[in-house]
PDB file of N, CA and C in Angstrom:
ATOM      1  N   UNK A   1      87.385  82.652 120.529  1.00  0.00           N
ATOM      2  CA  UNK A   1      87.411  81.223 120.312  1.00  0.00           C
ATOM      3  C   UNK A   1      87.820  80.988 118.865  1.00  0.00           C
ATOM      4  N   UNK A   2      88.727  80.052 118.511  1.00  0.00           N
ATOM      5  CA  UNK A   2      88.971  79.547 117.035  1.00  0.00           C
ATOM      6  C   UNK A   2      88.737  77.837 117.194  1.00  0.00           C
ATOM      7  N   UNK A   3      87.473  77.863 116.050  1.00  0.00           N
ATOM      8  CA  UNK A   3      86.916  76.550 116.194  1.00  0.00           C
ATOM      9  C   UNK A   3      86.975  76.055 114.437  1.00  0.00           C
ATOM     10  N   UNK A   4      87.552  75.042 114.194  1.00  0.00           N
ATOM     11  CA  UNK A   4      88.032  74.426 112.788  1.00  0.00           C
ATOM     12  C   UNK A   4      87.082  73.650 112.699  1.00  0.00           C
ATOM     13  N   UNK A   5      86.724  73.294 111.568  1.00  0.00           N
ATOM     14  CA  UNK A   5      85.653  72.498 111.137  1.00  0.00           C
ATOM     15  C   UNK A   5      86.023  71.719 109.381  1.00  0.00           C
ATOM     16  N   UNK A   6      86.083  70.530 109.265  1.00  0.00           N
ATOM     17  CA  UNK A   6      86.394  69.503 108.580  1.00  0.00           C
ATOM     18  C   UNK A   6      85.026  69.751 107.398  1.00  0.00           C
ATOM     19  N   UNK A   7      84.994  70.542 106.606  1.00  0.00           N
ATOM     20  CA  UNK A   7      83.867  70.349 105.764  1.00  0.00           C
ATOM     21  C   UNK A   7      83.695  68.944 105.310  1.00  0.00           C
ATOM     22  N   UNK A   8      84.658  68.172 104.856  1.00  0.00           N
ATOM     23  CA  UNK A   8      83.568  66.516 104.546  1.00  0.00           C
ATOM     24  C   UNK A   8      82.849  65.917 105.257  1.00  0.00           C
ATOM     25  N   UNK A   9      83.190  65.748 106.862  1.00  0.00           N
ATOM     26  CA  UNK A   9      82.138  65.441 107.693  1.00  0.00           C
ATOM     27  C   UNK A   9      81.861  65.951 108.979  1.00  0.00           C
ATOM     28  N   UNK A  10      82.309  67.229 108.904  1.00  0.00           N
ATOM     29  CA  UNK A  10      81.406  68.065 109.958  1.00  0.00           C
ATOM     30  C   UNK A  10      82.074  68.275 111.370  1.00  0.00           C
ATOM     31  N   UNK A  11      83.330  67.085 111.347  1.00  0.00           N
ATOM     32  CA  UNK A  11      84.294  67.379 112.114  1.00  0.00           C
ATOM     33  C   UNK A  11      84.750  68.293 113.263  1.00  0.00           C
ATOM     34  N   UNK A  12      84.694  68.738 113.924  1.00  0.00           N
ATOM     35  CA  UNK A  12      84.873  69.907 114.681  1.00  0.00           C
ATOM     36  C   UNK A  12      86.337  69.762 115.457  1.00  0.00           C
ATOM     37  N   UNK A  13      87.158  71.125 115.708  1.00  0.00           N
ATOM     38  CA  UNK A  13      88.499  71.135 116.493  1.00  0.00           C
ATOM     39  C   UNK A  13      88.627  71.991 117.387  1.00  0.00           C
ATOM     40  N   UNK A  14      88.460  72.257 118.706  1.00  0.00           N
ATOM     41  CA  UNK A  14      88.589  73.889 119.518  1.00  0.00           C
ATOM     42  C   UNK A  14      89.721  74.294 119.561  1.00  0.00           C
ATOM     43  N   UNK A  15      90.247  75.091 118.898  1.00  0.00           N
ATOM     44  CA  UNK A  15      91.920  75.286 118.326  1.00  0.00           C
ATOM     45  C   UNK A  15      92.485  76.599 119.746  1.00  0.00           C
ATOM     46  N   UNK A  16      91.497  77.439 119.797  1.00  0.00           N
ATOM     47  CA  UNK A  16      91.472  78.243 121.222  1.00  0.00           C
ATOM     48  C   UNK A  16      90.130  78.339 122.340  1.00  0.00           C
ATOM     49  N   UNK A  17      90.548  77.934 123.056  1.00  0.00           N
ATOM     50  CA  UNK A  17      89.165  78.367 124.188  1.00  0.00           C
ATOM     51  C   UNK A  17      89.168  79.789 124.057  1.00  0.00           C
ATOM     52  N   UNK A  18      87.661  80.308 124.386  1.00  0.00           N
ATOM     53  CA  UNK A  18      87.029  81.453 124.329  1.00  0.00           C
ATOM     54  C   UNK A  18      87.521  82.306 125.566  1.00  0.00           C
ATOM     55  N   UNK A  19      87.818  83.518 124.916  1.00  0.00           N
ATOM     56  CA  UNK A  19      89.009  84.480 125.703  1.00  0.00           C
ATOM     57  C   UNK A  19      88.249  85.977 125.949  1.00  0.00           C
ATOM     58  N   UNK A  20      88.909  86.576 127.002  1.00  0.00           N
ATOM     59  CA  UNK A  20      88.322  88.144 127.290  1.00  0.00           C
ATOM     60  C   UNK A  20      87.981  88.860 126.190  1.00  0.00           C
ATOM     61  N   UNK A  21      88.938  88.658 124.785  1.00  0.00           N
ATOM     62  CA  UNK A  21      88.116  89.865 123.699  1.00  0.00           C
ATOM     63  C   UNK A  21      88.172  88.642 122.032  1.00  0.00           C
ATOM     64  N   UNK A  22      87.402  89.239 121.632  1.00  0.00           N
ATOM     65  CA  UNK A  22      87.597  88.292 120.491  1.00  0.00           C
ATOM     66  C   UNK A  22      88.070  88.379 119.491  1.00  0.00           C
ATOM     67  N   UNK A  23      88.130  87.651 119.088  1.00  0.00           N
ATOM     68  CA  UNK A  23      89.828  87.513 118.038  1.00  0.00           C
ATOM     69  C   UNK A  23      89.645  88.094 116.810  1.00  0.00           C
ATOM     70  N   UNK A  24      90.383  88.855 116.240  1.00  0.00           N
ATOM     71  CA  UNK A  24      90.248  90.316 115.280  1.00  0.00           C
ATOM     72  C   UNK A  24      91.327  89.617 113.866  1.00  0.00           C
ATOM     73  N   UNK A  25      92.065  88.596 114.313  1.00  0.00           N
ATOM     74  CA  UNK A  25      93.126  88.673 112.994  1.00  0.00           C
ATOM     75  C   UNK A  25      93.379  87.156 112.970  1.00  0.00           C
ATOM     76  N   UNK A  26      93.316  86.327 111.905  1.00  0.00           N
ATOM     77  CA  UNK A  26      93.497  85.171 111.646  1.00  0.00           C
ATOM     78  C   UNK A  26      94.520  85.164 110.147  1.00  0.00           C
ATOM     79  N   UNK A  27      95.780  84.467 110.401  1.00  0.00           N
ATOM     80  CA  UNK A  27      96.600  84.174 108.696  1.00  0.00           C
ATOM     81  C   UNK A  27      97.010  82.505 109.308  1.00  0.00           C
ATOM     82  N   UNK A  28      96.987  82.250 107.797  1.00  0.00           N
ATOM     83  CA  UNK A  28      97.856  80.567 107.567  1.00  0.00           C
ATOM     84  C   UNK A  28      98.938  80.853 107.277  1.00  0.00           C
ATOM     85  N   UNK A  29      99.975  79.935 107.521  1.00  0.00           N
ATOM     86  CA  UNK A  29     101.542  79.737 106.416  1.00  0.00           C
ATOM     87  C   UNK A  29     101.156  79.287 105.509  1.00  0.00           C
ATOM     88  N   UNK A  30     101.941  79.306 104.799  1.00  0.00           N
ATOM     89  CA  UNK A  30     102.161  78.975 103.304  1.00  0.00           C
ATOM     90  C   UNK A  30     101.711  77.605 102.880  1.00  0.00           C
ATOM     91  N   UNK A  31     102.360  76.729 104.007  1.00  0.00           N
ATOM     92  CA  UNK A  31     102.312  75.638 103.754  1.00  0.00           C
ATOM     93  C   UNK A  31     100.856  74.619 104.739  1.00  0.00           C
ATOM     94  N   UNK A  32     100.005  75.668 105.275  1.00  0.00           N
ATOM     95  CA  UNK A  32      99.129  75.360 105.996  1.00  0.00           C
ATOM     96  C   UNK A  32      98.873  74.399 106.922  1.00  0.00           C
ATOM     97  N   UNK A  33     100.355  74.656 107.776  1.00  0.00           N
ATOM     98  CA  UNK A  33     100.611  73.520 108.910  1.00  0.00           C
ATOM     99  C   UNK A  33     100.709  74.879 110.058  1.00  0.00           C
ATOM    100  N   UNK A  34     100.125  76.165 109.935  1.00  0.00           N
ATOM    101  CA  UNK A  34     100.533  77.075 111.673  1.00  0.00           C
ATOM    102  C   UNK A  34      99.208  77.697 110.916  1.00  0.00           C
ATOM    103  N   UNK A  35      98.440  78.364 112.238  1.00  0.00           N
ATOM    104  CA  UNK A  35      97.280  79.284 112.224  1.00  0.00           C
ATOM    105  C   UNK A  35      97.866  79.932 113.064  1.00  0.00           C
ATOM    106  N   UNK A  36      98.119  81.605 112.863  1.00  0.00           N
ATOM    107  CA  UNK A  36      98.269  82.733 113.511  1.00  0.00           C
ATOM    108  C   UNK A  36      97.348  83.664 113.672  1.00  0.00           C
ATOM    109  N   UNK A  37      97.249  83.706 115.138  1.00  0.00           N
ATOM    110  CA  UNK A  37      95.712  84.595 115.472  1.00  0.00           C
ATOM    111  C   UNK A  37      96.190  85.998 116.042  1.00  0.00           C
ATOM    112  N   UNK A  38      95.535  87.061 116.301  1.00  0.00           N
ATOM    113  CA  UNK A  38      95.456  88.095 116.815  1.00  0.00           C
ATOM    114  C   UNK A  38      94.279  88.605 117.768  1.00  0.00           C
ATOM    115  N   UNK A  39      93.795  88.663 118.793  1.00  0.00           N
ATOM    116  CA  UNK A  39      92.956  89.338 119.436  1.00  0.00           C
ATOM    117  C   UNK A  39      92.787  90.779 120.076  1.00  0.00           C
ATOM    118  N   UNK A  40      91.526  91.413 119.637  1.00  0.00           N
ATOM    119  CA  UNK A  40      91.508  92.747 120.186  1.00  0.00           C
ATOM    120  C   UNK A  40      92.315  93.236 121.445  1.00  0.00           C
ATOM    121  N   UNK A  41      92.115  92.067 122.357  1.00  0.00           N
ATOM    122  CA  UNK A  41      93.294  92.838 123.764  1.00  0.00           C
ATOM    123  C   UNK A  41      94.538  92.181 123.391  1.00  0.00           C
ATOM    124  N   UNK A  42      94.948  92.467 122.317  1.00  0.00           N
ATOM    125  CA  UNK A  42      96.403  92.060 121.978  1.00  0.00           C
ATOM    126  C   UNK A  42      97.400  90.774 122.102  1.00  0.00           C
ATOM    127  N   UNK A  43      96.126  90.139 122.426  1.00  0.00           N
ATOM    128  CA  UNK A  43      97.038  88.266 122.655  1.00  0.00           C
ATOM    129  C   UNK A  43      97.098  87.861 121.568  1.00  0.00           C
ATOM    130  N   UNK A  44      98.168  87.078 121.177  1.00  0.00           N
ATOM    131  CA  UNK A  44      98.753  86.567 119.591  1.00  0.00           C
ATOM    132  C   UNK A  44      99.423  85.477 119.794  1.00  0.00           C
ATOM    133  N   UNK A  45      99.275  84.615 119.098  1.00  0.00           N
ATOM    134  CA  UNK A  45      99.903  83.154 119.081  1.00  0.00           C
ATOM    135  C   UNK A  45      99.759  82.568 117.953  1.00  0.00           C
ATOM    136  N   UNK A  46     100.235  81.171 117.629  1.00  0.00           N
ATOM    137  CA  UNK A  46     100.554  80.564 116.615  1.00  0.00           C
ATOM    138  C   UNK A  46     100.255  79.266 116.869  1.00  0.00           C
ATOM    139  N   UNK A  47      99.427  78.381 116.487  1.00  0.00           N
ATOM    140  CA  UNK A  47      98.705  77.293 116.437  1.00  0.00           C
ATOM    141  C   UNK A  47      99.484  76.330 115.598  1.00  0.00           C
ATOM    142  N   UNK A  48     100.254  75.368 115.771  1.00  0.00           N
ATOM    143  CA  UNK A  48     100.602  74.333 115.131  1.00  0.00           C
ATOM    144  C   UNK A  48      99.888  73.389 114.784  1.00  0.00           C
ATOM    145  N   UNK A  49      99.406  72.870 113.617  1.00  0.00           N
ATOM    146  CA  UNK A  49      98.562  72.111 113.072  1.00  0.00           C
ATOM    147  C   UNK A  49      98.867  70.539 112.510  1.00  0.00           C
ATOM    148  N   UNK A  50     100.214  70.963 112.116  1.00  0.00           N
ATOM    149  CA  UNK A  50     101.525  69.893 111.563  1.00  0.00           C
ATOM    150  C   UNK A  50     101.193  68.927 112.590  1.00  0.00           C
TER     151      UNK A  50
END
């Protein structure tokens, strides 16, 4: 599961529903508009945030 959270007010986002293995690798771009994940059984994707 990748769940974002708004520190000023507590905000919450479910960015992935909770999957067979759990997720081992998280990077931002540069410009912090994509979240790229990695999970132990090898599923990988890219989260657009923009």
């Amino acid at each position: 599961m990748i769940m974002l959270a708004r520190i000023e007010d507590g905000a919450e986002i479910l960015a992935r529903k909770p999957g067979a293995a759990p997720v081992s690798a998280l990077a931002w771009s540069a410009d912090g508009g994509n979240l790229a994940f990695g999970t132990e059984d090898g599923v990988a994707g890219v989260i657009d945030l923009a």
